[in-house]
C-alpha atoms as a PDB file:
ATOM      1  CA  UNK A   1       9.815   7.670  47.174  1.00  0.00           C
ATOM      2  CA  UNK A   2      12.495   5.131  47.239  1.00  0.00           C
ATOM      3  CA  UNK A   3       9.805   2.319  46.769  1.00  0.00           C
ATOM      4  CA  UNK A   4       8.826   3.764  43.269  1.00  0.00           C
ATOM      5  CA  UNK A   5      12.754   3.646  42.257  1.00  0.00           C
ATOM      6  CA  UNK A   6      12.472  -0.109  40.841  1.00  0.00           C
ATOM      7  CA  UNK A   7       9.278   0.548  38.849  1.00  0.00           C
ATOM      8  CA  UNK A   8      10.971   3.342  37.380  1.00  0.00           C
ATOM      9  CA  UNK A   9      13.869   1.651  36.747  1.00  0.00           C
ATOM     10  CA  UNK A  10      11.989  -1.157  34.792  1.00  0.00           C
ATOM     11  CA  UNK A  11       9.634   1.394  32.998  1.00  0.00           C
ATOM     12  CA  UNK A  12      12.358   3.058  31.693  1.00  0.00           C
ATOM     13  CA  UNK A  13      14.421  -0.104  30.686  1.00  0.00           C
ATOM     14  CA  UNK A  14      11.701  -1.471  28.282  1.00  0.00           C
ATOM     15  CA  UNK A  15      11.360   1.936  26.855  1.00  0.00           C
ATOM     16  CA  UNK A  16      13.003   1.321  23.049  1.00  0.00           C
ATOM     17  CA  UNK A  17      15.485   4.091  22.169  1.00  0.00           C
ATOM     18  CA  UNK A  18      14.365   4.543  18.287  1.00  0.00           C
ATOM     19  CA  UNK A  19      17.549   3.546  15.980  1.00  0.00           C
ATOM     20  CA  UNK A  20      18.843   6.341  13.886  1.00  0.00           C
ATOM     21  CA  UNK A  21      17.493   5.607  10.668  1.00  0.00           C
ATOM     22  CA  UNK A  22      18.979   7.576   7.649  1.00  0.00           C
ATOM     23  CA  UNK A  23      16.208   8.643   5.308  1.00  0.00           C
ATOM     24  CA  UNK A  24      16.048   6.821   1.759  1.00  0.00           C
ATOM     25  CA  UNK A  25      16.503   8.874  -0.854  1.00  0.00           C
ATOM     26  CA  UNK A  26      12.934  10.483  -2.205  1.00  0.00           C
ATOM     27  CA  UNK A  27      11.654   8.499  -5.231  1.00  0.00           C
ATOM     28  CA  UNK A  28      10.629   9.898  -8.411  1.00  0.00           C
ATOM     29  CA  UNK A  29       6.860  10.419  -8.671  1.00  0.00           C
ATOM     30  CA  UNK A  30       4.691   7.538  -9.857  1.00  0.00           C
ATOM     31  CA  UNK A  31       1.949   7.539 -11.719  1.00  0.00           C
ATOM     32  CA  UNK A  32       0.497   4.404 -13.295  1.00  0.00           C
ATOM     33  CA  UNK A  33      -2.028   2.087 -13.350  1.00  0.00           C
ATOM     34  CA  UNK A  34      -0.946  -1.701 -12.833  1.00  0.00           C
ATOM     35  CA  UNK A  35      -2.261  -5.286 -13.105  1.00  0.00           C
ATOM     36  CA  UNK A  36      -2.002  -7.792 -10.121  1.00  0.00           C
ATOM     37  CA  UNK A  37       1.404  -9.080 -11.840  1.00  0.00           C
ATOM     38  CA  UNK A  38       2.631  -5.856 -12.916  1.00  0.00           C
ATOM     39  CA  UNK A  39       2.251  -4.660  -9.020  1.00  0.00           C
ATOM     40  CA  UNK A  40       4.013  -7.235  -7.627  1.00  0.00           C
ATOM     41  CA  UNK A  41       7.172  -6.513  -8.647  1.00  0.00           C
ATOM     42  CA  UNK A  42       6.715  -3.106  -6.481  1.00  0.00           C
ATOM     43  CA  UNK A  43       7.236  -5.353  -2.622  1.00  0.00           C
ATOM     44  CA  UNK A  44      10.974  -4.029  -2.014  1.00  0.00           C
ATOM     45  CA  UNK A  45      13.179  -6.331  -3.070  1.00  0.00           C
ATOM     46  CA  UNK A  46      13.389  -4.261  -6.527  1.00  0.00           C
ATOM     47  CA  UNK A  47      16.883  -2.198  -7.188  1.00  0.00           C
ATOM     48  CA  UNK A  48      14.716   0.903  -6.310  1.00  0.00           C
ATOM     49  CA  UNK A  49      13.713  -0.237  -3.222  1.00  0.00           C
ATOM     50  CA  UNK A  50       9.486   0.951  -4.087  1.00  0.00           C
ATOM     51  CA  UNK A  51       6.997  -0.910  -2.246  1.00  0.00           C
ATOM     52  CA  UNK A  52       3.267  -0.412  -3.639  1.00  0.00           C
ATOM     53  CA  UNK A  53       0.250  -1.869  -1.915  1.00  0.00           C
ATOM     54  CA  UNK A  54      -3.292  -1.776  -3.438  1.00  0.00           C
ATOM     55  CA  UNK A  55      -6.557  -0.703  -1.190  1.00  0.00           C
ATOM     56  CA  UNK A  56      -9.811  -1.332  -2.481  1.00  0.00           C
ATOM     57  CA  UNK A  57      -8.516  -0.651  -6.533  1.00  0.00           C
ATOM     58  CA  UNK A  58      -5.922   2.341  -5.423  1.00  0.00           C
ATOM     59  CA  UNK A  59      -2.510   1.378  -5.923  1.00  0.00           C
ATOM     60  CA  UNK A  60      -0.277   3.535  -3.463  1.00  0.00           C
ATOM     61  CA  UNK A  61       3.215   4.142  -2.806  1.00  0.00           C
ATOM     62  CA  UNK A  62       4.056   2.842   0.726  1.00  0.00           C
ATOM     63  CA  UNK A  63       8.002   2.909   0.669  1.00  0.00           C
ATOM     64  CA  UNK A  64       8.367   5.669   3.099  1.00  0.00           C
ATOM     65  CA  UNK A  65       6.332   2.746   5.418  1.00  0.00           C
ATOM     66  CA  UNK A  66       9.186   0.113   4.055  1.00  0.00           C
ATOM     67  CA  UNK A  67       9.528  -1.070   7.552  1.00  0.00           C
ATOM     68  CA  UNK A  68       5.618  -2.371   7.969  1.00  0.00           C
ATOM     69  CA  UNK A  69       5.306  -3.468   3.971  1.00  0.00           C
ATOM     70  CA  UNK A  70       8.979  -3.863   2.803  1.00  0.00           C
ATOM     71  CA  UNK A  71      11.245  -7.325   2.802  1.00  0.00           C
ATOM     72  CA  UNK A  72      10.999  -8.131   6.745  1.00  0.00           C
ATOM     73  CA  UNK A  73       8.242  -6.022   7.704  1.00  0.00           C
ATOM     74  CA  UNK A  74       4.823  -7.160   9.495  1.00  0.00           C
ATOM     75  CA  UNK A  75       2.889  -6.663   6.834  1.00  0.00           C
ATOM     76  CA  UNK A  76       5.278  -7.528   3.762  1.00  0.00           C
ATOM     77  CA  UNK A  77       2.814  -9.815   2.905  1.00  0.00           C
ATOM     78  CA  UNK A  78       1.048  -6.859   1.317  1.00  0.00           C
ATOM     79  CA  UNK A  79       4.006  -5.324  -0.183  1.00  0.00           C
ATOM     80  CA  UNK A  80       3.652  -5.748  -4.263  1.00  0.00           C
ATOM     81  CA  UNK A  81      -0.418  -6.944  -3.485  1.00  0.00           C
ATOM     82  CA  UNK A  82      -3.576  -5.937  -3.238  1.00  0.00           C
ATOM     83  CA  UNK A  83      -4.178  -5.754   0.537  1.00  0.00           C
ATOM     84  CA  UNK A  84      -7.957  -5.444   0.557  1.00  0.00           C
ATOM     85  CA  UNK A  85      -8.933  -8.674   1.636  1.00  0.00           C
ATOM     86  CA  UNK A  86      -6.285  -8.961   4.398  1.00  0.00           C
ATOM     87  CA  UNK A  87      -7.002  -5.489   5.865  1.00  0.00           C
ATOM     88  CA  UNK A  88     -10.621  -6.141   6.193  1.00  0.00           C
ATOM     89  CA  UNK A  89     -10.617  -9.917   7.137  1.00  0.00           C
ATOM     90  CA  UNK A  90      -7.136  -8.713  10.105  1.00  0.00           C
ATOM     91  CA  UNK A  91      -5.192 -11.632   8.303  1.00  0.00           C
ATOM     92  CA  UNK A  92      -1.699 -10.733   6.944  1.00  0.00           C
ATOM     93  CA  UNK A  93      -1.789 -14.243   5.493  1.00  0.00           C
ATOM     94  CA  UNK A  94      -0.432 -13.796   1.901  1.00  0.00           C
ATOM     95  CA  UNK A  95      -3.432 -12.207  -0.387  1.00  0.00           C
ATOM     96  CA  UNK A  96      -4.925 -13.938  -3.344  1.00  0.00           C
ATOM     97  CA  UNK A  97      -2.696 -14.233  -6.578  1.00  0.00           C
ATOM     98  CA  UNK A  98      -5.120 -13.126  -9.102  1.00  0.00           C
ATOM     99  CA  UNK A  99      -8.017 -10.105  -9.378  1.00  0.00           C
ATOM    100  CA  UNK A 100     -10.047 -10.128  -6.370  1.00  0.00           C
ATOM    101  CA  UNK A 101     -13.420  -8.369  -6.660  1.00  0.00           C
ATOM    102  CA  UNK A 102     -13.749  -8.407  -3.254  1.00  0.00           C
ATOM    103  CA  UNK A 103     -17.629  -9.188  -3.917  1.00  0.00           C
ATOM    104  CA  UNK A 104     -18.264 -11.768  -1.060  1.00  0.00           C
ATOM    105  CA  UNK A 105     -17.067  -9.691   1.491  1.00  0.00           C
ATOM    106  CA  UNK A 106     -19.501  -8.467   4.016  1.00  0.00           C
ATOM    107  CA  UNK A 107     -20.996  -5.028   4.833  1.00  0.00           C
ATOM    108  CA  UNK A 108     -18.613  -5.024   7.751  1.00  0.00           C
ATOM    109  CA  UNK A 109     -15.663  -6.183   5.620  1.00  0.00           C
ATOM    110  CA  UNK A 110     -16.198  -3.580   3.150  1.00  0.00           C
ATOM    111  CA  UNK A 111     -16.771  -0.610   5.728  1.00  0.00           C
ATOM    112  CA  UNK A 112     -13.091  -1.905   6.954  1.00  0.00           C
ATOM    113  CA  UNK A 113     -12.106  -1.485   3.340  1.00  0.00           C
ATOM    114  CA  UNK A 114     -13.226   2.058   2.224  1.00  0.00           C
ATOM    115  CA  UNK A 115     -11.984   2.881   5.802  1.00  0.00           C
ATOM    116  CA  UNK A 116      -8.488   1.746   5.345  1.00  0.00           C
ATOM    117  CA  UNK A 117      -8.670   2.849   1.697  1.00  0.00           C
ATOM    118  CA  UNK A 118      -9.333   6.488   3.658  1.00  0.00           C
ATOM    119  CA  UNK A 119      -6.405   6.246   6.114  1.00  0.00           C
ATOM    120  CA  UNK A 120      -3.976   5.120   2.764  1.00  0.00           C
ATOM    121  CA  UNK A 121      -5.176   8.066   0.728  1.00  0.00           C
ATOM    122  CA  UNK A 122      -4.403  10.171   3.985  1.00  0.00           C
ATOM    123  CA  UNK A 123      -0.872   8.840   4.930  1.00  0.00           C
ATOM    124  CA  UNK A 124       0.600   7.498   1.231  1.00  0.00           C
ATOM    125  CA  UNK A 125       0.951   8.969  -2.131  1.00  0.00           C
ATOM    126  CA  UNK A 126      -2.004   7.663  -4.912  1.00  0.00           C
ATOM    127  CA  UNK A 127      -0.184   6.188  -8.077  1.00  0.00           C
ATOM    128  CA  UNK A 128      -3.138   4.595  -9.735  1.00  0.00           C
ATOM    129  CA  UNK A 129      -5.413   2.247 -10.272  1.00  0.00           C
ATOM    130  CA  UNK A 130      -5.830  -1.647  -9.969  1.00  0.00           C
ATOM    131  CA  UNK A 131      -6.617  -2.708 -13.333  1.00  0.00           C
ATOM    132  CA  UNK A 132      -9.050  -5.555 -13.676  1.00  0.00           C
ATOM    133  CA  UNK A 133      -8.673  -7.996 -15.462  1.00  0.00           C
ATOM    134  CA  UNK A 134      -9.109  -6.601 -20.043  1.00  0.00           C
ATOM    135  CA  UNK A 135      -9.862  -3.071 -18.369  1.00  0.00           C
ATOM    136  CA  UNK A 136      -7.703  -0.437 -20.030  1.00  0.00           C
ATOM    137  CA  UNK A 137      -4.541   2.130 -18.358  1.00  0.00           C
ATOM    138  CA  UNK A 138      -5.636   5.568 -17.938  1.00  0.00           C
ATOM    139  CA  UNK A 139      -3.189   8.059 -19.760  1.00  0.00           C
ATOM    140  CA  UNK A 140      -1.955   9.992 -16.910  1.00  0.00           C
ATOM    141  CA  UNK A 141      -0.466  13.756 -18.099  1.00  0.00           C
ATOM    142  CA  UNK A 142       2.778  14.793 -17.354  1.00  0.00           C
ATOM    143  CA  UNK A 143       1.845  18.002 -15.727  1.00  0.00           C
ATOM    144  CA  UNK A 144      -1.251  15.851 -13.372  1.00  0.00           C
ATOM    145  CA  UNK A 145      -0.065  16.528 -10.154  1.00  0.00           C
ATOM    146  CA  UNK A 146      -3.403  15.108  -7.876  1.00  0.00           C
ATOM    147  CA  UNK A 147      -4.502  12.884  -9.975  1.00  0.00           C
ATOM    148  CA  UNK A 148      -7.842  14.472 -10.448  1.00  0.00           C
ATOM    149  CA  UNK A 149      -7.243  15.004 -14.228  1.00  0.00           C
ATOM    150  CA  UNK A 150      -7.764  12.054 -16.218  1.00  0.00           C
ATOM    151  CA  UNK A 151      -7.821  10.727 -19.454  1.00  0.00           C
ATOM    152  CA  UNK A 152      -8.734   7.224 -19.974  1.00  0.00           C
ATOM    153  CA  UNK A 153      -7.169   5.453 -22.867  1.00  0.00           C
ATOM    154  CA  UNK A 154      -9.500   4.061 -25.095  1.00  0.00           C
ATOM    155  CA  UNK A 155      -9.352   0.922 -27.188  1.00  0.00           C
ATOM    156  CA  UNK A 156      -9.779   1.044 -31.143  1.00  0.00           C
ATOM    157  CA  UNK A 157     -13.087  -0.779 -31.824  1.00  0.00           C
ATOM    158  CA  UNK A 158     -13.323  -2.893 -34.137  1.00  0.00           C
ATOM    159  CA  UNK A 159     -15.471  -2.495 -37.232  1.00  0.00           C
END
């Protein structure tokens, strides 16, 4: 008994006591569709403190994981980005700067996709859409609450 003393004393030293961490204030509902540029002004360092990351053309609001996507965090590279291409490639190497299409991904790289696209929609509120590049907003309702009423804006034609 006295021999497992020392291994319990070092197991329990490397344990981390978590840090009280107030909660941020909760953020008034989002819901927008954005462009590459107009996203990344969502990373964290706005007065607001929002961090949005895009998964496979789903924008979503990832503040309440500031600590992984915000200023600082492991994955802040994704904060304000489209994090497609990093998520299914396991590179948090700052993503590409304009519309990616993702099209010469892999079947592999695109399973990794939808599948993190999954675990997003499951953990993190859904704002919107990535826009792509001359693709129009959708006109999201006051009263939408899921998101699964619609109403996409449509652009005069000309005659």
């Amino acid at each position: 008994m006295y021999n497992l003393w020392p291994i319990c004393v070092i197991l329990k030293s490397r344990q981390r006591v978590p840090e009280h961490v107030e909660p941020e204030p909760e953020l008034p509902k989002l819901r927008k569709d954005f462009t590459v540029e107009e996203l990344k002004k969502y990373d964290g360092t706005g007065s607001d403190g929002r961090v949005l990351v895009a998964v496979n053309g789903k924008v979503f609001d990832v503040t309440k994981g500031k600590r992984f996507y915000g200023p600082g965090g492991p994955y802040s590279a994704f904060g304000g980005r489209d994090a497609s291409r990093g998520l299914a490639t396991f590179s948090v190497v700052c993503p590409k700067e304009d519309y990616d299409d993702l099209s010469d991904l892999n079947t592999m790289e695109m399973d990794s996709v939808r599948e993190w696209e999954m675990q997003f929609t499951e953990k993190y509120e859904y704002v919107g859409k990535l826009l792509r590049p001359g693709e129009e907003p959708t006109n999201y309702s006051d009263e939408e609450e899921d998101g699964s009423q619609q109403e996409t804006v449509e652009k005069p034609k000309d005659e």
